[in-house]
Protein backbone atom coordinates (compact mmCIF):
# COMPACT_ATOMS: atom_id res chain seq x y z
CA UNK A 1 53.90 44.97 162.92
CA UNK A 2 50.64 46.98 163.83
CA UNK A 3 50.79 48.91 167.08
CA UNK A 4 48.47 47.08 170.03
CA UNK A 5 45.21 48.83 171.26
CA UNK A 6 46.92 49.90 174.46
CA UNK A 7 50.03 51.99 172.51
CA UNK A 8 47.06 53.18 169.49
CA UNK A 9 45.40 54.59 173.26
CA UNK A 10 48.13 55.84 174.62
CA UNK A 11 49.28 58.00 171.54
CA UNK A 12 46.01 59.14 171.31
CA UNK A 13 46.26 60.53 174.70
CA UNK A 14 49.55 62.16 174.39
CA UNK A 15 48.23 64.27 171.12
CA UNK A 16 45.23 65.14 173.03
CA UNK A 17 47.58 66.31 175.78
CA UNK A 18 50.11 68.36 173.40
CA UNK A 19 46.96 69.92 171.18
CA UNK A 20 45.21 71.08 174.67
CA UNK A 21 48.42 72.80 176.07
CA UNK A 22 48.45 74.50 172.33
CA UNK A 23 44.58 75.74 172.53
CA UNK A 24 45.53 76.78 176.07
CA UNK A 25 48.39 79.16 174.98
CA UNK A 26 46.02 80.32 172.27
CA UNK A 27 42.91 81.29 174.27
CA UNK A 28 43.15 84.90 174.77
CA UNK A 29 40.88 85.36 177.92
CA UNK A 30 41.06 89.51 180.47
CA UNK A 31 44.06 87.90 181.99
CA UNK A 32 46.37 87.18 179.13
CA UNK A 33 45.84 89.54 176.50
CA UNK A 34 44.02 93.46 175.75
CA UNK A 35 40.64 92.28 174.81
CA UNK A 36 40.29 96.35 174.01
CA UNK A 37 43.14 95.74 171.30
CA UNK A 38 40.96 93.22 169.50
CA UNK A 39 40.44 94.17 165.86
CA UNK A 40 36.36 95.13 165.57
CA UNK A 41 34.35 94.35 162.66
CA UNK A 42 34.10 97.46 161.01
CA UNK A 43 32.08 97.35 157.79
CA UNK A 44 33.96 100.63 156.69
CA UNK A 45 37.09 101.39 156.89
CA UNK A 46 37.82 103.38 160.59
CA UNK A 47 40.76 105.04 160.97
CA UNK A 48 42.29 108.67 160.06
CA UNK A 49 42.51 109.10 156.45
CA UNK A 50 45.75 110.87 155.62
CA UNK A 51 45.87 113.95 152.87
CA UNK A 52 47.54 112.00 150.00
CA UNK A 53 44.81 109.72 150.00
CA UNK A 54 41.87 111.91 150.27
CA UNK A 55 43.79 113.54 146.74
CA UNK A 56 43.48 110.87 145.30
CA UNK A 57 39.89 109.96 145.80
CA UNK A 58 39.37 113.49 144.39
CA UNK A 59 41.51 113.04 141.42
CA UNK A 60 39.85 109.99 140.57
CA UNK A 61 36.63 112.15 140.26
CA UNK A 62 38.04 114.99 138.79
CA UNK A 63 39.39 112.81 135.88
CA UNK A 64 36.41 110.92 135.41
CA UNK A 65 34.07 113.88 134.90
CA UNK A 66 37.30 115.60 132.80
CA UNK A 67 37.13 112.85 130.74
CA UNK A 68 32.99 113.04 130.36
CA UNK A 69 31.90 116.47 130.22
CA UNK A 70 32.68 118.18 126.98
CA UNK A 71 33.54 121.61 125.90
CA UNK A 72 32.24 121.81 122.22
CA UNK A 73 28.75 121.27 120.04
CA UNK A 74 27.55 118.56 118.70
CA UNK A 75 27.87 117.79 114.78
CA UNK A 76 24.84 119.73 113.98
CA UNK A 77 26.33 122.71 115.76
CA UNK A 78 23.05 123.19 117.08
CA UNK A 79 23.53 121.57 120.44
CA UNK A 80 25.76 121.09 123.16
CA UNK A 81 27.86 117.39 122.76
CA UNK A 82 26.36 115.40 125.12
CA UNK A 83 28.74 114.06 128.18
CA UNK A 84 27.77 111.81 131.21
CA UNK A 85 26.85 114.88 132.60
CA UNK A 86 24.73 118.20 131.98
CA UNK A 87 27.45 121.36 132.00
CA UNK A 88 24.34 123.74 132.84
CA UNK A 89 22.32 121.94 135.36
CA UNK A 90 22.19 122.80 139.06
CA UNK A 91 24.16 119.76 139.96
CA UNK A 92 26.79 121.03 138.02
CA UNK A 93 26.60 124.02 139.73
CA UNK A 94 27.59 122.82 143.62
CA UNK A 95 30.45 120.78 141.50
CA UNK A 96 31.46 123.58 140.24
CA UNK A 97 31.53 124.87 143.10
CA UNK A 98 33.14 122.29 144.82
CA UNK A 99 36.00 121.74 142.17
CA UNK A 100 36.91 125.95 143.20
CA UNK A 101 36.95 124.80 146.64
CA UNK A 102 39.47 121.86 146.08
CA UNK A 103 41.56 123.95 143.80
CA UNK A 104 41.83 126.67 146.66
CA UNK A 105 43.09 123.99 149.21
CA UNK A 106 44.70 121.38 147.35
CA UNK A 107 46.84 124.09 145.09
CA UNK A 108 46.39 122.07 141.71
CA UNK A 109 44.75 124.38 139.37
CA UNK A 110 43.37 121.76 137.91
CA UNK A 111 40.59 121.47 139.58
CA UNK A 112 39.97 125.60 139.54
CA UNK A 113 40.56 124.93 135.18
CA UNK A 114 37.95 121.96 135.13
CA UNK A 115 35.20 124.85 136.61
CA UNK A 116 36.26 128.30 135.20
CA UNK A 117 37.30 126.72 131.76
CA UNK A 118 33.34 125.28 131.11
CA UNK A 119 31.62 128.23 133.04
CA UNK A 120 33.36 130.39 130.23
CA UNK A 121 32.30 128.28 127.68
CA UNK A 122 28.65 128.46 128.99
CA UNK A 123 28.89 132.36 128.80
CA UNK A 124 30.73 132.61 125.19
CA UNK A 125 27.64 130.41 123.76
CA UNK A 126 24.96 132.58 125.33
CA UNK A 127 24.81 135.47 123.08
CA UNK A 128 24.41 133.60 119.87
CA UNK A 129 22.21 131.36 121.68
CA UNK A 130 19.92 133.88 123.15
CA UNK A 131 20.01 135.58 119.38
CA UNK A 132 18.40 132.21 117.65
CA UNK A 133 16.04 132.11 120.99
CA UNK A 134 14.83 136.07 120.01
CA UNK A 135 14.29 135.13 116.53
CA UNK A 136 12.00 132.26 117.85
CA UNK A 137 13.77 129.33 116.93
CA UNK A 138 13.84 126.15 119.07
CA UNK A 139 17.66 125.80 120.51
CA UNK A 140 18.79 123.56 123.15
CA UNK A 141 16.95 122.93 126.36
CA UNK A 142 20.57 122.84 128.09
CA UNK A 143 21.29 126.24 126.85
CA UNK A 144 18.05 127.47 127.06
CA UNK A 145 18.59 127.27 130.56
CA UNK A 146 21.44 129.44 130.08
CA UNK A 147 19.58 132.45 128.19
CA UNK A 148 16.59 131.88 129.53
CA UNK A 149 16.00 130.45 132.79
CA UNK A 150 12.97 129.58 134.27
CA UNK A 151 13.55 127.79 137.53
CA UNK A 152 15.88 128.50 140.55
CA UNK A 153 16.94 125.26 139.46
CA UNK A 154 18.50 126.80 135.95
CA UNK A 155 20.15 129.80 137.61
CA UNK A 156 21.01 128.94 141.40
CA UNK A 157 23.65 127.22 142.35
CA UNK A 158 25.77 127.90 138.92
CA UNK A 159 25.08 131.52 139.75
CA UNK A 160 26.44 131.02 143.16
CA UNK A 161 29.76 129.25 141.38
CA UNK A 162 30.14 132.37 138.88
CA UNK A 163 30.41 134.51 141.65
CA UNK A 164 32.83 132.62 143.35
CA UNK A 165 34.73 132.42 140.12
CA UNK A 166 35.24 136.31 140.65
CA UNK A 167 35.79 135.72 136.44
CA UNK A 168 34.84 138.78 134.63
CA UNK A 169 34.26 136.79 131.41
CA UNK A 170 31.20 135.82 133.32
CA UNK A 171 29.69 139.00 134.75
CA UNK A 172 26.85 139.29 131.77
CA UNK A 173 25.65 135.57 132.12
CA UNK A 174 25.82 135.82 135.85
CA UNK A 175 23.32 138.89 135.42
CA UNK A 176 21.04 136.62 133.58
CA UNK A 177 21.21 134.35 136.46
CA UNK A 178 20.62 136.75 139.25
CA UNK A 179 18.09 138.55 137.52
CA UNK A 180 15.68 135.58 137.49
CA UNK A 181 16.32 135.07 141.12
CA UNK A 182 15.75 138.49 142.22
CA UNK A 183 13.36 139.41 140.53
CA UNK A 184 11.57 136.79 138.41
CA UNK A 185 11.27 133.53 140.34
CA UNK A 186 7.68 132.84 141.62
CA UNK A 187 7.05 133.74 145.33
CA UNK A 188 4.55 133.16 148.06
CA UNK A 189 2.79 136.13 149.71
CA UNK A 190 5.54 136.76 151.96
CA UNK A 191 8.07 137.20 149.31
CA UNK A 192 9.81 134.33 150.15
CA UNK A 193 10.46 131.61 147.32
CA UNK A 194 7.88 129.31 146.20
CA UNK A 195 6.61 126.70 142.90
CA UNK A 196 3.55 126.21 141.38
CA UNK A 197 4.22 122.25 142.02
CA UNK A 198 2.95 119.89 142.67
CA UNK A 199 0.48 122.42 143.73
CA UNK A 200 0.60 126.08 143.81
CA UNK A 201 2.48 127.78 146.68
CA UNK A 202 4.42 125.09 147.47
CA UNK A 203 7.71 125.61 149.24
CA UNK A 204 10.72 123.26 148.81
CA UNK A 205 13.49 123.22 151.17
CA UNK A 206 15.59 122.93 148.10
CA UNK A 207 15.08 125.89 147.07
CA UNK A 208 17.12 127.18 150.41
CA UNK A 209 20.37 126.46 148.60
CA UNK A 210 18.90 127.25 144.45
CA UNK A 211 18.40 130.91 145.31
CA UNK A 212 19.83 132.30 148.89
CA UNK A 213 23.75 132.07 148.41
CA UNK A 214 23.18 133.75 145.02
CA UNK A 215 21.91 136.14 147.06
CA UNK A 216 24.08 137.04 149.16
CA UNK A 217 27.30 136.43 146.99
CA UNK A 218 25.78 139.11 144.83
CA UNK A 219 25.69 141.62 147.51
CA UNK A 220 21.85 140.91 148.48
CA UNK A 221 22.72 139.66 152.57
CA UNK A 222 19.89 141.31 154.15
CA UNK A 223 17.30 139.97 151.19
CA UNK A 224 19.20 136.43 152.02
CA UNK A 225 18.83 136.38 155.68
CA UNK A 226 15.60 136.96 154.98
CA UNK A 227 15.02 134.47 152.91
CA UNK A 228 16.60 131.94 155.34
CA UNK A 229 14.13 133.37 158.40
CA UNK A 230 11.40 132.64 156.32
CA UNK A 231 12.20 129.05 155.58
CA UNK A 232 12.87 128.21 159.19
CA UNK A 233 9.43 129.59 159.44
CA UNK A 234 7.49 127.85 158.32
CA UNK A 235 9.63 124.22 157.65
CA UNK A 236 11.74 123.97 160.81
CA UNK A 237 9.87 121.36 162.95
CA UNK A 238 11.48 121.79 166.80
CA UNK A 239 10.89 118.52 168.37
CA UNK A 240 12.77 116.65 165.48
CA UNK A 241 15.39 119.66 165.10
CA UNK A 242 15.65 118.99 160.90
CA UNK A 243 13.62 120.88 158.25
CA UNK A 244 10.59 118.74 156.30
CA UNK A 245 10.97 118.94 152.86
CA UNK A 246 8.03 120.17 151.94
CA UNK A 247 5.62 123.03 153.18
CA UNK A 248 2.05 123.52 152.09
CA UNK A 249 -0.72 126.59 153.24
CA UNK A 250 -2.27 124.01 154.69
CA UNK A 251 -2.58 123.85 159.00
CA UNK A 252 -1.79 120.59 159.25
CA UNK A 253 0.16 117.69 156.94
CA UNK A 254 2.76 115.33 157.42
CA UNK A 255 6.42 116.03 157.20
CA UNK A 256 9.35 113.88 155.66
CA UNK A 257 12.84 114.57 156.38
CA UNK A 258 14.26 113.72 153.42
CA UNK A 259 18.59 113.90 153.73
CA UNK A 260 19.75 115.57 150.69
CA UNK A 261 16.87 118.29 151.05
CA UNK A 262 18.13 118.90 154.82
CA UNK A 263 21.99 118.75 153.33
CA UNK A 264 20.95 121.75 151.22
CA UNK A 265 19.50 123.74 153.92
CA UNK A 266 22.81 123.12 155.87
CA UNK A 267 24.56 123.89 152.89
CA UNK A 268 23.02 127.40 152.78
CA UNK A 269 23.61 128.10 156.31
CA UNK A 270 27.60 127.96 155.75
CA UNK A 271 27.57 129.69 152.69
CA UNK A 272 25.59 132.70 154.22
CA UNK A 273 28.29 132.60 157.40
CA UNK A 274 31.04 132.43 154.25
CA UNK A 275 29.46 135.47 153.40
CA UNK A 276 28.86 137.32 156.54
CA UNK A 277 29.24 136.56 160.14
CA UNK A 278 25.41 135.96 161.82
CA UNK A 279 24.54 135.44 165.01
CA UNK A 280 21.02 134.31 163.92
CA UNK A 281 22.14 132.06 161.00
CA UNK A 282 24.98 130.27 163.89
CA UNK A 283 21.87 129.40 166.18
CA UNK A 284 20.23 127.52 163.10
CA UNK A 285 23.35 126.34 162.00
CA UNK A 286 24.44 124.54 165.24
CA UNK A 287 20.68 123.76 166.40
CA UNK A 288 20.32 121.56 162.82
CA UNK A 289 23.31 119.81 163.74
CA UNK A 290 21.86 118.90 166.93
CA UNK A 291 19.24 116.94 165.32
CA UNK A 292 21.47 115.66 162.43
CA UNK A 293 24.70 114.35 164.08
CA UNK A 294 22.59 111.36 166.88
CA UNK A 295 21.25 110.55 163.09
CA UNK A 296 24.51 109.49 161.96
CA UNK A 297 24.74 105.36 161.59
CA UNK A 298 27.23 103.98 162.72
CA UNK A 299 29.17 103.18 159.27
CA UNK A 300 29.18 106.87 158.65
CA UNK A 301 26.03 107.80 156.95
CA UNK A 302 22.98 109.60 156.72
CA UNK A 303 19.42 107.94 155.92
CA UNK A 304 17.61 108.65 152.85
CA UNK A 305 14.83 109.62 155.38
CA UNK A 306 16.81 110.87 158.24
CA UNK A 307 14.78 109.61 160.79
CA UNK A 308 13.64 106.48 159.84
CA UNK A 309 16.29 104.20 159.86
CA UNK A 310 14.60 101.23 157.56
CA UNK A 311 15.26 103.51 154.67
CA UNK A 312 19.08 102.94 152.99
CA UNK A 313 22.13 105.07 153.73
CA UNK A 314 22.31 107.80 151.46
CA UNK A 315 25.74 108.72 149.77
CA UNK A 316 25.05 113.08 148.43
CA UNK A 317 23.43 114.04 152.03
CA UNK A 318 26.46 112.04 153.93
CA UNK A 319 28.52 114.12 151.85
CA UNK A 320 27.07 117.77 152.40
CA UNK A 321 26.79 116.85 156.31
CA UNK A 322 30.36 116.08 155.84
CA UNK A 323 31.26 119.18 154.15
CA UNK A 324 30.01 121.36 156.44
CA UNK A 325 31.12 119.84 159.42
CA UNK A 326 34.36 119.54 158.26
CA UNK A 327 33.98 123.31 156.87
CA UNK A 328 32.54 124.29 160.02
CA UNK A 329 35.85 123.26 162.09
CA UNK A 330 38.29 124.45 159.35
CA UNK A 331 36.55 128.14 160.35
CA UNK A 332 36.19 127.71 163.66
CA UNK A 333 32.75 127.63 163.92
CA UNK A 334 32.96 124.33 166.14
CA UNK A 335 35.09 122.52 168.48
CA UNK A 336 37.24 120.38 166.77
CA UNK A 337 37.54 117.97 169.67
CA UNK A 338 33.49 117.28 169.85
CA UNK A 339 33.08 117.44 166.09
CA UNK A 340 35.92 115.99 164.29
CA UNK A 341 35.15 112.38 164.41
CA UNK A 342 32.18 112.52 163.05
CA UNK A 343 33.66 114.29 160.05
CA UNK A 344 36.40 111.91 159.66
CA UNK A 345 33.54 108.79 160.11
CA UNK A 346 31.51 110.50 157.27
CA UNK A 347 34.61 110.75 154.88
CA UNK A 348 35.10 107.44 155.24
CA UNK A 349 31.74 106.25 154.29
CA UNK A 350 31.63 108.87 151.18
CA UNK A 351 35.48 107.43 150.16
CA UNK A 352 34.14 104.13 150.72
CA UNK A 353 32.05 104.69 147.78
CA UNK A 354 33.60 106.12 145.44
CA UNK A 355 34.70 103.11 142.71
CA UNK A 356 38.31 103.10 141.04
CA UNK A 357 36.98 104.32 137.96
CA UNK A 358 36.22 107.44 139.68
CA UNK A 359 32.39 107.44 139.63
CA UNK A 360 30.40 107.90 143.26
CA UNK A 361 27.99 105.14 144.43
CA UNK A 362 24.69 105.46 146.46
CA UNK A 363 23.32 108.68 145.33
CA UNK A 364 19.60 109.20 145.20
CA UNK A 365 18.25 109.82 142.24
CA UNK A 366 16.24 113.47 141.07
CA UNK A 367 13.41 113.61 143.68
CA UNK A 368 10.49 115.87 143.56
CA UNK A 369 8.70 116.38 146.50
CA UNK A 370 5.45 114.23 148.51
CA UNK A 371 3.35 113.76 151.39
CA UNK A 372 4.20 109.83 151.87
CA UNK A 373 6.82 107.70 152.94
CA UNK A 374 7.15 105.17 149.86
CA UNK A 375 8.04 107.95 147.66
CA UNK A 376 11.29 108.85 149.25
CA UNK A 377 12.10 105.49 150.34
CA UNK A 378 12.04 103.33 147.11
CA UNK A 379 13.86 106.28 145.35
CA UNK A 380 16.26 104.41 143.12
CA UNK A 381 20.49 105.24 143.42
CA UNK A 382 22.53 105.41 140.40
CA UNK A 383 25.86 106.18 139.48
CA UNK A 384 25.05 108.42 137.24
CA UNK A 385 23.19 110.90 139.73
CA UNK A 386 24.81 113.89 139.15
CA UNK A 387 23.88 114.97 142.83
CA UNK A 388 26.50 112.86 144.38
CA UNK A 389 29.82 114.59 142.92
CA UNK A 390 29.88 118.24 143.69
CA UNK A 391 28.92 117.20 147.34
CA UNK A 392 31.95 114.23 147.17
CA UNK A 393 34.60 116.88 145.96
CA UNK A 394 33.47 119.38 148.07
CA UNK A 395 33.38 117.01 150.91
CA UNK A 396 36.99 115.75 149.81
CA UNK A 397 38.44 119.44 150.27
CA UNK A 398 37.23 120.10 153.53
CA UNK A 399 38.26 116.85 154.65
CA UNK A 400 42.46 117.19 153.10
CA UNK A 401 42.50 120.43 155.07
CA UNK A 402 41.44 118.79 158.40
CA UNK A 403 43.88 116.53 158.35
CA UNK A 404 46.18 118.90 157.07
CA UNK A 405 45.46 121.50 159.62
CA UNK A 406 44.74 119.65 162.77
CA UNK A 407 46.53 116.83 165.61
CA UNK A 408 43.99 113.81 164.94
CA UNK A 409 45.80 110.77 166.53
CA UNK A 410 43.74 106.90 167.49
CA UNK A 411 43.69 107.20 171.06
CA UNK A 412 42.52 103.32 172.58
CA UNK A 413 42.04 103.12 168.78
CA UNK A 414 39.39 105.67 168.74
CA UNK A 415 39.61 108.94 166.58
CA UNK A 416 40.09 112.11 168.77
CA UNK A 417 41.03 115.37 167.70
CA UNK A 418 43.76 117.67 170.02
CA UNK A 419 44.68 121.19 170.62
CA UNK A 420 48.42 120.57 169.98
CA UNK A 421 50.46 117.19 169.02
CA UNK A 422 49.99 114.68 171.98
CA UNK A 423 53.00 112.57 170.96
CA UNK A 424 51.29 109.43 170.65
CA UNK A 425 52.28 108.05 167.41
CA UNK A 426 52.92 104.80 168.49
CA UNK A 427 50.89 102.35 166.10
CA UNK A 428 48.17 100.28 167.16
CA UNK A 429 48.81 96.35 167.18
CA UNK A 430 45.19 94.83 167.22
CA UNK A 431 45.04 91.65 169.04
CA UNK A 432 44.33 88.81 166.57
C-alpha cells in the first residue's frame, strides 16, 4: 500500500530536520573550531624538512650523475666518453664543488669520491693531451679546455674545486687553471675582468664567481677583493639593491636582473668570507640580501628576472640564494631567527623539484648576456641544464646541517627558528 501525500510530506520533513542538525554540527564557524588550525593550500610542501630526507634528495642526485658521467675515453681513444654531463665544464665545477661540501657534512665519502676521483682523472689526461695539442693536432674541445683554456669559463670554478680538493695529484693542472686567470684572461682598463662579447669590454656579473674565489683560494685575497670592489662598481644598482647582469662603457643602458647571474655574485661573496673575514665584503653580502629576500615568492623561489614577477620561478638561482643563506647561518654570519625560514621555504621549493629519478627540474638554460627583456624571459628550462645540480647539492648540504644544528619547531604552524629547544613538539592537528 503506497504511503499518502501527507506521511510522503511528513518524512520529507523529518530528513530535512535530521540532515540540518548534521550540517549544523559540521559548520565550523570562530566559535566552534581554530579557524587558524585550518590546513592552507600550499602549492609546495611547508613544513621543516628533517635531515634523513634532505639525504636522500641528495643521494638521488649523486647517483644519477654517478651513473652518467664517465671516467674513461671513448672507443677511438681520442675523446672523452660522452655522459649526460661535461666532466670539464664550469658547471661541473660548482658541483664539484658542491659534492666536497656534502661529503664534509653528511660524512659519506661518497660524495667527496664522486669529485676528487674525476678531478684526478682530468689531471692524469692532461699531459698526453697537451703533448698531441703541441704537436698541433686537433684533440678534444672538452680537454682542450683542460690544457688550454681560454675563458674564465674553462678554468674558474673547477679551479676553485681543485683547491678545495687540497689533492696534490692536482697541483700542476690547477696551475694551468690559475695561470689563465691571473694572468691571461682579458681585462678592462681597470684590471678588472672583462669579454670581448657581445661587444668588446663587456663585463658579466658571471664572471664574479668564474675567476674571484680562484683567487683567493690560491692565496691572491687582496687581488680578489679587488676584483669584487670593482664589480660592485660599476654593476651594483642601489635603488634595486641586486647587481644587472651586464655592464657596458656606455653612460647610460638598461639593466636586467637576471637570478642565476645575481646567485653567482652572492655565491662569490661567501666564498671570499670562507676565505677571509671582510668587513667590506659583509656590507655587500647582507645589503644584496636586502634586495633579494622581499623577492622571494611565496612558494619558495626566485624569478628568472628577479624583479619582474611575470617571468617563471627559476630552480639554479633558488638554489644558490638557498645555499648561502643557509651557509650564511651555519657560520654565523646571520641571525638564525630572521633568516631561517626563508632558507627552509627555498629548500622546499628546490626539493620540490627534484624528480625520483634524481634529475633537477626548472633550470634555465646557458644564457649569454642582453639589453632586453624577451631574451631572459623566454629562456627555455631543461633537465638537462647542468647549472641546476651543483647549486641543488650544494644547497642540500647547507640545508642537512641546519636542521642538524639548530631548534626549528612550527610555532601556530609557522616555521621559526630558536636559541635553545622550546619544548613544543606537540604535533599540529589541522582543522579539516
Amino acid at each position: 500500500m503506497f504511503p499518502t501525500k501527507n506521511k510522503m510530506l511528513s518524512a520529507l520533513l523529518a530528513l530535512s530536520f535530521i540532515a540540518s542538525s548534521v550540517s549544523a554540527q559540521e559548520v565550523q564557524n570562530d566559535a566552534t573550531a581554530p579557524l587558524h588550525l585550518m590546513r592552507p593550500a600550499y602549492k609546495i610542501p611547508y613544513g621543516i624538512p628533517k635531515a634523513e630526507e634532505v639525504k636522500a634528495t641528495m643521494d638521488r642526485i649523486k647517483n644519477y650523475l654517478d651513473a652518467t658521467t664517465f671516467m674513461e675515453l671513448d672507443e677511438s681513444g681520442k675523446m672523452l666518453k660522452r655522459g649526460t654531463f661535461r666532466l670539464t665544464s664550469y658547471e661541473w665545477g660548482v658541483t664539484y664543488s658542491a659534492m666536497l661540501r656534502a661529503g664534509e657534512v653528511t660524512g659519506d665519502p661518497s660524495y667527496t669520491r664522486y669529485a676528487i676521483d674525476r678531478m684526478e682523472y682530468l689531471a692524469r689526461l692532461a699531459p698526453d693531451f697537451k703533448a698531441r695539442l703541441d704537436k698541433g693536432e686537433d684533440i678534444d674541445p672538452l680537454m682542450h679546455q683542460v690544457v688550454k683554456p681560454e675563458a674564465l669559463d674553462d678554468a674558474g670554478a673547477i679551479c676553485a674545486a681543485m683547491l678545495k680538493a687540497k689533492d696534490k695529484k692536482l697541483t700542476k693542472q690547477i696551475e694551468t687553471y690559475y695561470d689563465f686567470i691571473a694572468h691571461q684572461q682579458y681585462r678592462y682598463t681597470d684590471g678588472m675582468f672583462a669579454r670581448l662579447r657581445p661587444v668588446k669590454n663587456t663585463v658579466w656579473l658571471d664572471d664574479m664567481f668564474m675567476g674571484i674565489p680562484a683567487l683567493a683560494l690560491h692565496g691572491d685575497i687582496d687581488e680578489a677583493q679587488r676584483q669584487f670592489k670593482l664589480f660592485h662598481d660599476k654593476m651594483w644598482v642601489e635603488d634595486k639593491h641586486l647587481y644587472r647582469h651586464g655592464w657596458v662603457p656606455s653612460e647610460h643602458h638598461p639593466s636586467f636582473f637576471w637570478g642565476r647571474a645575481n646567485g653567482w655574485a652572492l655565491l662569490t661573496a661567501c666564498e671570499l668570507l670562507d676565505v677571509k673575514e671582510s668587513a667590506i665584503i659583509m656590507t655587500y653580502f647582507k645589503e644584496h640580501l636586502a634586495g633579494l629576500l622581499p623577492l622571494q615568492h611565496h612558494d619558495g623561489a626566485w624569478h628568472q628576472l628577479l624583479d619582474r614577477p611575470d617571468t617563471y620561478l627559476e630552480t639554479s638561482c633558488t638554489a644558490i640564494y638557498c645555499y648561502c643563506l643557509a651557509h650564511a647561518i651555519n657560520q654565523g654570519w646571520l641571525d638564525a631567527e630572521t633568516y631561517g625560514a626563508q632558507a627552509i621555504l627555498a629548500w622546499n621549493y628546490v626539493n620540490a623539484h627534484v624528480n625520483q629519478q634524481g634529475q633537477v627540474e626548472g633550470t634555465c638554460v646557458g644564457t649569454g648576456l642582453a639589453f632586453d627583456p624577451a631574451f631572459y624571459a623566454y629562456r627555455p628550462v631543461n633537465n638537462f641544464a647542468a647549472h641546476g645540480y651543483g647549486p641543488t647539492l650544494w644547497a642540500g648540504a647547507e640545508i642537512y646541517q641546519l636542521v642538524k644544528t639548530h631548534h626549528i619547531k612550527l610555532n601556530d604552524s609557522a616555521i621559526h627558528f630558536y636559541p635553545e629547544d622550546p619544548q613544543t613538539d606537540a604535533p599540529i592537528f589541522y582543522v579539516k
